[in-house]
Protein backbone atom coordinates (compact mmCIF):
# COMPACT_ATOMS: atom_id res chain seq x y z
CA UNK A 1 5.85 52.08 -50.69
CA UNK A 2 8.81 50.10 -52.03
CA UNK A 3 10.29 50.56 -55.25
CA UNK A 4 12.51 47.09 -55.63
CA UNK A 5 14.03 45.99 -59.05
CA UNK A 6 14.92 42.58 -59.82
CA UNK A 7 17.66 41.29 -62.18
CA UNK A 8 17.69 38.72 -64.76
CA UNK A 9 16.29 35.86 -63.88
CA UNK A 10 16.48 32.93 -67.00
CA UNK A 11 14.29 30.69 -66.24
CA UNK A 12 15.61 29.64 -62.61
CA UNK A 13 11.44 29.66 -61.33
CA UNK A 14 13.05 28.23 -57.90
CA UNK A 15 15.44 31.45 -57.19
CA UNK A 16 12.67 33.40 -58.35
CA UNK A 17 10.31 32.27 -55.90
CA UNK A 18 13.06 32.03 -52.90
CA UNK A 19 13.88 36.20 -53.84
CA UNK A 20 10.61 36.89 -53.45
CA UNK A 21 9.87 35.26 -50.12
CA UNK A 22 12.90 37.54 -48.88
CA UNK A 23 11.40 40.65 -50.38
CA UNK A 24 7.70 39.84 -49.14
CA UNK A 25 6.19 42.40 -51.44
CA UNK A 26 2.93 44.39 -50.15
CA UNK A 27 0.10 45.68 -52.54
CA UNK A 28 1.88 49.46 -51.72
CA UNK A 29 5.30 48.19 -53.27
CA UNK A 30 5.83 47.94 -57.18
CA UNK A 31 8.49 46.02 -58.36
CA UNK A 32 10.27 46.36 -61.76
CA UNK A 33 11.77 43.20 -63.54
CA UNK A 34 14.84 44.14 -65.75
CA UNK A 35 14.19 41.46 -68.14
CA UNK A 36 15.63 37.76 -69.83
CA UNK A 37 12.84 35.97 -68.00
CA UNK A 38 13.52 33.21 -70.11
CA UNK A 39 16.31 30.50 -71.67
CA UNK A 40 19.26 28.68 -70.59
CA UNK A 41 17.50 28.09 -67.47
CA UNK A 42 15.67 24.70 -66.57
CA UNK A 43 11.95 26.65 -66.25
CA UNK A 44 11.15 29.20 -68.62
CA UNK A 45 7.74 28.43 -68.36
CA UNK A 46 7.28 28.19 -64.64
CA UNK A 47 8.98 31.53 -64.12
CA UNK A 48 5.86 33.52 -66.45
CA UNK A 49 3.53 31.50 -64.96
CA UNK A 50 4.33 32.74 -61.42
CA UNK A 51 5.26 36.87 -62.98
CA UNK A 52 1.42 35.99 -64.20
CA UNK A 53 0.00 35.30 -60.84
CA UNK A 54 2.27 38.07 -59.40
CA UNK A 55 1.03 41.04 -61.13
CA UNK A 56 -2.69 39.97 -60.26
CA UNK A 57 -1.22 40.48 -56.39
CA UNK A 58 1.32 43.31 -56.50
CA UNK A 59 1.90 46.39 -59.06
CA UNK A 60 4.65 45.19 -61.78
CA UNK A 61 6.57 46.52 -64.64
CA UNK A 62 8.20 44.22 -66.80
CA UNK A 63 10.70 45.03 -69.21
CA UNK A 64 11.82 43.38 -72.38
CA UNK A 65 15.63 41.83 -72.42
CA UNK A 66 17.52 40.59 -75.16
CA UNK A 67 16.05 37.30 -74.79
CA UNK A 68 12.35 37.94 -74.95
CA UNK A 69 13.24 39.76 -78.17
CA UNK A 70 15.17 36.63 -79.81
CA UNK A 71 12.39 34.53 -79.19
CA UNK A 72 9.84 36.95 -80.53
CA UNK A 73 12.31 36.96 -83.79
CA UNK A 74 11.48 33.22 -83.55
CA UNK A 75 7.68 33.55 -83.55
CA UNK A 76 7.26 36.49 -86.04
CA UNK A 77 9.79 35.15 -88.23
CA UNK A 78 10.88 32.03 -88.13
CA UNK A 79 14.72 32.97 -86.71
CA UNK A 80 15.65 30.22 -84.79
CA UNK A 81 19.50 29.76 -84.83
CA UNK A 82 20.28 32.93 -82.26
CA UNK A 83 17.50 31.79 -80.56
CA UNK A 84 18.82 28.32 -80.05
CA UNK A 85 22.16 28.82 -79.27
CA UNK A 86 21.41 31.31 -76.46
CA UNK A 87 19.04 29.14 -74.85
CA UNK A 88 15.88 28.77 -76.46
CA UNK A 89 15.39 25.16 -77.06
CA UNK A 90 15.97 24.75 -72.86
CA UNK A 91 12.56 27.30 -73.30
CA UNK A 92 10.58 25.47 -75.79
CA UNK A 93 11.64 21.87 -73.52
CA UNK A 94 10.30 23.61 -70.35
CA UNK A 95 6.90 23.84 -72.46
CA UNK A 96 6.77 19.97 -73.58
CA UNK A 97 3.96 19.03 -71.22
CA UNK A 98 2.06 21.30 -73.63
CA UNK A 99 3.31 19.72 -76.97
CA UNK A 100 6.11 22.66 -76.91
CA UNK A 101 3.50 25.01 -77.94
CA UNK A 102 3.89 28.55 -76.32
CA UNK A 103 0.25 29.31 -74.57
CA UNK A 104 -0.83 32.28 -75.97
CA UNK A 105 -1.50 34.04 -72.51
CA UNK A 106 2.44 33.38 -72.16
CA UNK A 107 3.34 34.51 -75.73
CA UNK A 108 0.79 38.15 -74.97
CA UNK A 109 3.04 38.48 -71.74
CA UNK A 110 6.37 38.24 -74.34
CA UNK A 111 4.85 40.98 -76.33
CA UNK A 112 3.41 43.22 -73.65
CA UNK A 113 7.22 43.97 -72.10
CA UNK A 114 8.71 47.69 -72.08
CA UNK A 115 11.75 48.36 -73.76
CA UNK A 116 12.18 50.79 -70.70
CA UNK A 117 10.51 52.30 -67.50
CA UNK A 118 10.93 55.99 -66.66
CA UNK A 119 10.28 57.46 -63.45
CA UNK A 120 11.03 61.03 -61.79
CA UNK A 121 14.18 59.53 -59.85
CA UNK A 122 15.63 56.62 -62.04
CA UNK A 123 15.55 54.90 -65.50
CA UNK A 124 15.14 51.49 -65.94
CA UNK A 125 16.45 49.10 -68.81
CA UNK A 126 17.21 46.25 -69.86
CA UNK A 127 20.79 46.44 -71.42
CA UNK A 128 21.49 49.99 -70.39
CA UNK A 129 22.23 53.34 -72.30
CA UNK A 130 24.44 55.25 -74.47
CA UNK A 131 26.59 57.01 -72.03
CA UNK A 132 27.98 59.75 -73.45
CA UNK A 133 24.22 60.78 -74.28
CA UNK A 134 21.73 62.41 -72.18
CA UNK A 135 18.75 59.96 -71.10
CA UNK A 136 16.74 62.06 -73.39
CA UNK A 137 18.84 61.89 -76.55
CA UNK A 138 19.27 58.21 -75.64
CA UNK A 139 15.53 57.98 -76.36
CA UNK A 140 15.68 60.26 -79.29
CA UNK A 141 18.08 57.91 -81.36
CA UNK A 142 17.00 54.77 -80.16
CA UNK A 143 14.13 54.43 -78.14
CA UNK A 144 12.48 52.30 -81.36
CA UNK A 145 15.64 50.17 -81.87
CA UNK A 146 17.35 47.06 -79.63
CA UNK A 147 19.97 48.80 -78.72
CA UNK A 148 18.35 49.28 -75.37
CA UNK A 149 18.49 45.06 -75.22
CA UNK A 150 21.89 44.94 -75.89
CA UNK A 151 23.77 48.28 -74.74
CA UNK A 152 27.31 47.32 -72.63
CA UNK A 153 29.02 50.42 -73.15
CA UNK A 154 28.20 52.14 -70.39
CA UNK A 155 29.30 49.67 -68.35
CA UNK A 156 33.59 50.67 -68.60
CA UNK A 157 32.44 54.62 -68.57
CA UNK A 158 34.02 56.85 -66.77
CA UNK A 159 31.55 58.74 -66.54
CA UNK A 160 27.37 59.44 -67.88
CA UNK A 161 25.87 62.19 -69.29
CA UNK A 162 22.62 60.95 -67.95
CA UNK A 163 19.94 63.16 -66.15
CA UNK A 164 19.60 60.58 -63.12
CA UNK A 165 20.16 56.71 -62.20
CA UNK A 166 20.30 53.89 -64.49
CA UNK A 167 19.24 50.73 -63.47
CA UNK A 168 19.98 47.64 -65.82
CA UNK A 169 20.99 43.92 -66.24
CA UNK A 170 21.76 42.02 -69.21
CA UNK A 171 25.65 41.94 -68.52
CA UNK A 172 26.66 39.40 -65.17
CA UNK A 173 29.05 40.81 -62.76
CA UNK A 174 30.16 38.82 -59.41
CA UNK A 175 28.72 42.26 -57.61
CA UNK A 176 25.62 44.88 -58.27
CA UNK A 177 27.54 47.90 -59.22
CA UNK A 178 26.14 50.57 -57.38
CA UNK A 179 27.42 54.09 -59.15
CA UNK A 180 26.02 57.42 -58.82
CA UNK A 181 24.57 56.94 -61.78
CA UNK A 182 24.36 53.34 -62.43
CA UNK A 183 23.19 50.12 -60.76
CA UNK A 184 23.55 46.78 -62.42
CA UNK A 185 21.68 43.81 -60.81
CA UNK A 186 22.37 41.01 -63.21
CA UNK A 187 24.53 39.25 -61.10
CA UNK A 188 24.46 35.59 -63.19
CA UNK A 189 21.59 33.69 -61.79
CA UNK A 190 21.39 31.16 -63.89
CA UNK A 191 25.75 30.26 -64.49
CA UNK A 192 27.45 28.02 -62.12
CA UNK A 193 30.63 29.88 -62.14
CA UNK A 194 32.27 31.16 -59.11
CA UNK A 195 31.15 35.06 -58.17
CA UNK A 196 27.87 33.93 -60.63
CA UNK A 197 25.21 32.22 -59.69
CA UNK A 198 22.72 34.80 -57.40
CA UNK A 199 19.59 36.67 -58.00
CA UNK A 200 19.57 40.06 -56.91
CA UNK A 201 17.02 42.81 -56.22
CA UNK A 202 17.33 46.07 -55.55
CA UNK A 203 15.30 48.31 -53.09
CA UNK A 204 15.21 52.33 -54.03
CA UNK A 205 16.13 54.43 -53.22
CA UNK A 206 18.07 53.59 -50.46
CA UNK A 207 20.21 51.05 -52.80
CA UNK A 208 19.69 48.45 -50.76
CA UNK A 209 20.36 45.37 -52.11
CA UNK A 210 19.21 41.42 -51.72
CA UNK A 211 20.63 38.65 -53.61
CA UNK A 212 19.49 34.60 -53.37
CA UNK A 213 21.74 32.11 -54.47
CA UNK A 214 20.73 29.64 -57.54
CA UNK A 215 17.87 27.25 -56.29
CA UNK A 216 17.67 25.65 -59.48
CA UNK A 217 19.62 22.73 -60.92
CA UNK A 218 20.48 22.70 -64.41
């Protein structure tokens, strides 16, 4: 059994789709998604559409990123401008064949993601962690906040206070940093700039991982 994580994807449904043809996931593997499964990329809506089909085939996690949260902000109350301006009207247009109307089995897959996934050898998270606090006093403080969404403090650390691996996204770096006690796969998918541009998985625990570069026009 395989336990793979895969970074931020944004709504690149071609990338997504070529990453997972490399990884050729089994029924015995479980993959975790890190989160921002939608905006600024051309196919938000293609992307759920093929996580839906995927978790009726292999075991999945999927966690909650910054973005999922901005548009739910959107459809519980109306807050559109932060929505907007990080990529949510590129969303909404990838949903015009349905008279930009979010299908419901698409918005209940927005509201079912994890702010976090815990196992027995690493933590999982979209953003990342406090990192002068223990993974358990992280949860303590702000397990019922966003802070988990948009943590990128740990990231310049010298060191963590952590009980065991953190593995995030949510900040793009031209590599997957790949600490003792943190690995960061959001290596820029969905930006055209050089040392951006890849997604990347992550097999555990051997740390091994595989990156695709952007399929997807924009």
């Amino acid at each position: 059994m395989a336990l793979i994580a895969i970074g931020d994807i944004h709504g690149c449904a071609r990338t997504l789709d070529a990453l997972l043809d490399r990884l050729a996931p089994t029924r015995d593997d479980q993959l975790v998604f890190i989160g921002d499964y939608i905006d600024r990329g051309p196919d938000a809506r293609g992307v759920i559409e093929r996580l839906l089909r995927l978790r009726e085939e292999i075991s999945c996690v999927f966690l909650r990123g910054n973005h999922e949260a901005l548009m739910l902000n959107y459809l519980d109350r109306g807050e559109a401008d932060l929505w907007f301006i990080n990529g949510g009207l590129t969303t909404l247009n990838s949903y015009r064949n349905d008279g930009i109307r979010i299908p419901e089995e698409h918005e209940a897959f927005i509201r079912e993601t994890l702010l976090y996934y815990d196992t027995p050898d690493f933590f999982f998270v979209h953003g990342g962690l406090k990192p002068d606090l223990t993974i358990a006093e992280n949860l303590r403080r702000f397990a019922h906040t966003d802070l988990f969404l948009w943590e990128r403090e740990h990231l310049n650390a010298p060191r963590f206070a952590w009980e065991k691996p953190v593995v995030c996204g949510h900040t793009p770096v031209p590599e997957p940093i790949n600490r003792e006690k943190l690995i960061a796969i959001d290596t820029g998918c969905v930006y055209p700039h050089p040392g951006l541009g890849r997604l990347t998985a992550v097999r555990l625990p051997e740390r091994t991982f595989i990156s695709i570069p952007r399929q997807d026009l924009i």
